[in-house]
N, C-alpha and C. Protein backbone atom coordinates (compact mmCIF):
# COMPACT_ATOMS: atom_id res chain seq x y z
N UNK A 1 -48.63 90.03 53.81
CA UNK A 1 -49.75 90.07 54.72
C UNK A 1 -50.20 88.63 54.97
N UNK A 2 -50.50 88.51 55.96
CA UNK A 2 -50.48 87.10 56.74
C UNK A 2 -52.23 87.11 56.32
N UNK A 3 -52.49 85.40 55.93
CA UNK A 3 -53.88 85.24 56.13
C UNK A 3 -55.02 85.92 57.12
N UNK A 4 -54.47 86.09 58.62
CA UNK A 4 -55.33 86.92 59.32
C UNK A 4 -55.59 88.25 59.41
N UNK A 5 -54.10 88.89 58.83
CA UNK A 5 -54.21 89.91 58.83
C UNK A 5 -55.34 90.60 57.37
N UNK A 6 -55.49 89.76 56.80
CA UNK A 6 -56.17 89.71 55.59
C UNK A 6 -57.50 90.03 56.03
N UNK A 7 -57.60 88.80 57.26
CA UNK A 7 -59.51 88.93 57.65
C UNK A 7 -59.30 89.92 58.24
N UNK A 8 -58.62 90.19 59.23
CA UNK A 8 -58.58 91.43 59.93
C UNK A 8 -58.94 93.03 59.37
N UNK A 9 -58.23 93.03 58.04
CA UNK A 9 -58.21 93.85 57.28
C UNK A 9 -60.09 94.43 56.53
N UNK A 10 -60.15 92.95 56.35
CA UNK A 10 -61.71 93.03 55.84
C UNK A 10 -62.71 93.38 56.56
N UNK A 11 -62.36 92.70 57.64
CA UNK A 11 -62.76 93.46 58.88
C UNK A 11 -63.40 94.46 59.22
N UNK A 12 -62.20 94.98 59.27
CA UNK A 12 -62.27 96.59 59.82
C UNK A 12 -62.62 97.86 58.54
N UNK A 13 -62.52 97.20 57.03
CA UNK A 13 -63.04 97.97 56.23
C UNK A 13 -64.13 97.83 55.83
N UNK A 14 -64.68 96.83 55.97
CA UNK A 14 -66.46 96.06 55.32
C UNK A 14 -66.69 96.16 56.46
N UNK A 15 -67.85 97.09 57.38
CA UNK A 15 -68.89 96.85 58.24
C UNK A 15 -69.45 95.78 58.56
N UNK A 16 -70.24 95.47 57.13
CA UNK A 16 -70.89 94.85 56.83
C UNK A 16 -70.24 93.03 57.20
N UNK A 17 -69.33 92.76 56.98
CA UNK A 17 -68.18 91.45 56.95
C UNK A 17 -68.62 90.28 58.04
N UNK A 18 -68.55 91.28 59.43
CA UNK A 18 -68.96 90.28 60.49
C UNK A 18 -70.16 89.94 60.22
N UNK A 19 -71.19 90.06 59.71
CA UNK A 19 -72.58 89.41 59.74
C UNK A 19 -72.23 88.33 58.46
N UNK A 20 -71.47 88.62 57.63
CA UNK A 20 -71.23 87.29 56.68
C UNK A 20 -70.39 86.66 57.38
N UNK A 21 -69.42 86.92 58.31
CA UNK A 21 -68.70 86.04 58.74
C UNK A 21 -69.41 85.08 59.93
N UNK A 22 -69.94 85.28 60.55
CA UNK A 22 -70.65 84.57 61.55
C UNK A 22 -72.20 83.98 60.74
N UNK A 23 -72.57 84.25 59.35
CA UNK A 23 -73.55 83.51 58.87
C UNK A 23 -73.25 82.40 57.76
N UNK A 24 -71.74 83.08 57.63
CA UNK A 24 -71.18 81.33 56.64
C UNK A 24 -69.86 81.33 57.12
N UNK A 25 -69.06 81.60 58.34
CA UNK A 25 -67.94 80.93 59.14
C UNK A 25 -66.94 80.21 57.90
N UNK A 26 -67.12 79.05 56.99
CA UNK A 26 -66.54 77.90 56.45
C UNK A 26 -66.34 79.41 54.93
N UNK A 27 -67.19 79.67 54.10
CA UNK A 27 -67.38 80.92 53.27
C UNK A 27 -66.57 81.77 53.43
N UNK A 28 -66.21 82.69 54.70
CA UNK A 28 -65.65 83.71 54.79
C UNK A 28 -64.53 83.25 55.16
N UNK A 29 -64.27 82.49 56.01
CA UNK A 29 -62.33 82.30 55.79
C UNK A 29 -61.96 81.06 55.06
N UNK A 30 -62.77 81.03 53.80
CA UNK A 30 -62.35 80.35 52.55
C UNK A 30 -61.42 81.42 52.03
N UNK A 31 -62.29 81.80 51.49
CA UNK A 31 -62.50 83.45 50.62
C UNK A 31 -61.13 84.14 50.95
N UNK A 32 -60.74 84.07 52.13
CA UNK A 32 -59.73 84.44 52.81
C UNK A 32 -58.05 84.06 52.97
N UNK A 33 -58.58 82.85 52.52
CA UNK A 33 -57.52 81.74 52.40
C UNK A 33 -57.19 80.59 53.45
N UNK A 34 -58.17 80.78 54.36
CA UNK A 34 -58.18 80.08 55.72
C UNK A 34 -58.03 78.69 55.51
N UNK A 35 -58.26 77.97 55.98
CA UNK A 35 -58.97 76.71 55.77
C UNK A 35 -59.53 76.24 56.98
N UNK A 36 -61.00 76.32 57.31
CA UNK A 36 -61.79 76.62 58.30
C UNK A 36 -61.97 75.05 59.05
N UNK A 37 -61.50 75.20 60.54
CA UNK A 37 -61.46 73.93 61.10
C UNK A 37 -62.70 73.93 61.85
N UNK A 38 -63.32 72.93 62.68
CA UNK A 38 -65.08 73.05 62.69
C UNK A 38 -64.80 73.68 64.17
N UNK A 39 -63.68 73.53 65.07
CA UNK A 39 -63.79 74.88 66.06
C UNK A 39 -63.49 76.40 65.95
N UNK A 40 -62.69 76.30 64.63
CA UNK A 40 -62.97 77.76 64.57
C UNK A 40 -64.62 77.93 64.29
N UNK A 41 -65.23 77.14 63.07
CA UNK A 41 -66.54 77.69 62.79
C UNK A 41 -67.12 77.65 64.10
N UNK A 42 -67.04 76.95 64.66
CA UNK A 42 -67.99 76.77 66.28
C UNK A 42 -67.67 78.31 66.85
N UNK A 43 -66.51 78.36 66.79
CA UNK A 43 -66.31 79.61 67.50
C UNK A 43 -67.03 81.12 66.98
N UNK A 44 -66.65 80.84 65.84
CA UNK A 44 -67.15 81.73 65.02
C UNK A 44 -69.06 82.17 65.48
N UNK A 45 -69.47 80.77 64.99
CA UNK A 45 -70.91 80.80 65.32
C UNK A 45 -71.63 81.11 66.46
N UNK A 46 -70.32 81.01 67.28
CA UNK A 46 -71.38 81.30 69.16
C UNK A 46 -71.30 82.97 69.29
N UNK A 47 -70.78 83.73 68.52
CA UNK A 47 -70.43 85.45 68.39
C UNK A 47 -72.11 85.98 68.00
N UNK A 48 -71.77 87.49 67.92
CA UNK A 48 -72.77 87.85 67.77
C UNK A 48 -71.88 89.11 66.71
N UNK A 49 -72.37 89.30 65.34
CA UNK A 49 -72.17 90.72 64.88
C UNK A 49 -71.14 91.52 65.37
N UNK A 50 -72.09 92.12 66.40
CA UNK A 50 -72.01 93.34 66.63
C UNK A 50 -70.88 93.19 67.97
N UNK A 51 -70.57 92.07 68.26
CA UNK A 51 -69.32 91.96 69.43
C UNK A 51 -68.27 91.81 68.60
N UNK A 52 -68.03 91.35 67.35
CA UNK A 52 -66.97 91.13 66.71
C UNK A 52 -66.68 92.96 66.09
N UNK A 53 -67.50 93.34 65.95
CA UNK A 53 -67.16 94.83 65.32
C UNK A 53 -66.84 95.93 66.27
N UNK A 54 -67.64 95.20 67.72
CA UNK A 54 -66.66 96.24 68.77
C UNK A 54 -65.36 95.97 69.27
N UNK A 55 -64.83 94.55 68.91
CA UNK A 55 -63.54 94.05 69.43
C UNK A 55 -62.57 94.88 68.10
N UNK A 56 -63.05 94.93 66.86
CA UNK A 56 -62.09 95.11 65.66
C UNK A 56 -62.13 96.80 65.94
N UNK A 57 -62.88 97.62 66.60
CA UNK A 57 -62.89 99.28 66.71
C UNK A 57 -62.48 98.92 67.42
N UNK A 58 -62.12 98.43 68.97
CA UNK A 58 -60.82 98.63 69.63
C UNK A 58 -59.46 98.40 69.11
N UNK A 59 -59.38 97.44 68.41
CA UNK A 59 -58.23 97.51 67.82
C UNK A 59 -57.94 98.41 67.02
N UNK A 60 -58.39 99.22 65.87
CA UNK A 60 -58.39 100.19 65.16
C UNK A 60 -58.28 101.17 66.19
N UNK A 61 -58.56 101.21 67.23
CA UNK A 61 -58.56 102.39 67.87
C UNK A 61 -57.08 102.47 68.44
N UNK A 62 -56.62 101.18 68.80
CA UNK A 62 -55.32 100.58 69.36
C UNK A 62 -54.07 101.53 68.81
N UNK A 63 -54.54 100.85 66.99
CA UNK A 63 -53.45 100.85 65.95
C UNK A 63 -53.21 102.63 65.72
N UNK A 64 -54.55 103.16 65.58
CA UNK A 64 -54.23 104.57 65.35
C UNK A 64 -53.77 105.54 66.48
N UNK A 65 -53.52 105.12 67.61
CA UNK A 65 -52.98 105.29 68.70
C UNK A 65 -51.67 105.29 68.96
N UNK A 66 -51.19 104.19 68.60
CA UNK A 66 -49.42 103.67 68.10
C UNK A 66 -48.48 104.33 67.40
């Protein structure tokens, strides 16, 4: 399993994940194995919650579809 697929994974099983991920960006894809470059955190930081958890239920919705 590939580093992203890792976050991905966490993702879509912790609800909860995207609000830690967009409140410590550098934290959560430590943790992950990332090594967080300051545009990903930028990127990270301009999100909101609850848009990252509707992009990861489309995908889940994708995968169980397949």
């Amino acid at each position: 399993m590939s580093q992203f697929d890792a976050l991905l994974n966490k993702l879509t099983s912790d609800p909860g994940f995207a609000a830690t991920l967009v409140a410590d960006p550098e934290g959560a894809l430590s943790a992950h194995g990332i090594e967080p470059t300051d545009e990903m955190v930028s990127a990270i930081r301009g999100l909101e919650p609850a848009s990252i958890e509707k992009l990861v239920g489309a995908f889940g919705k994708s995968a169980a579809g397949s």
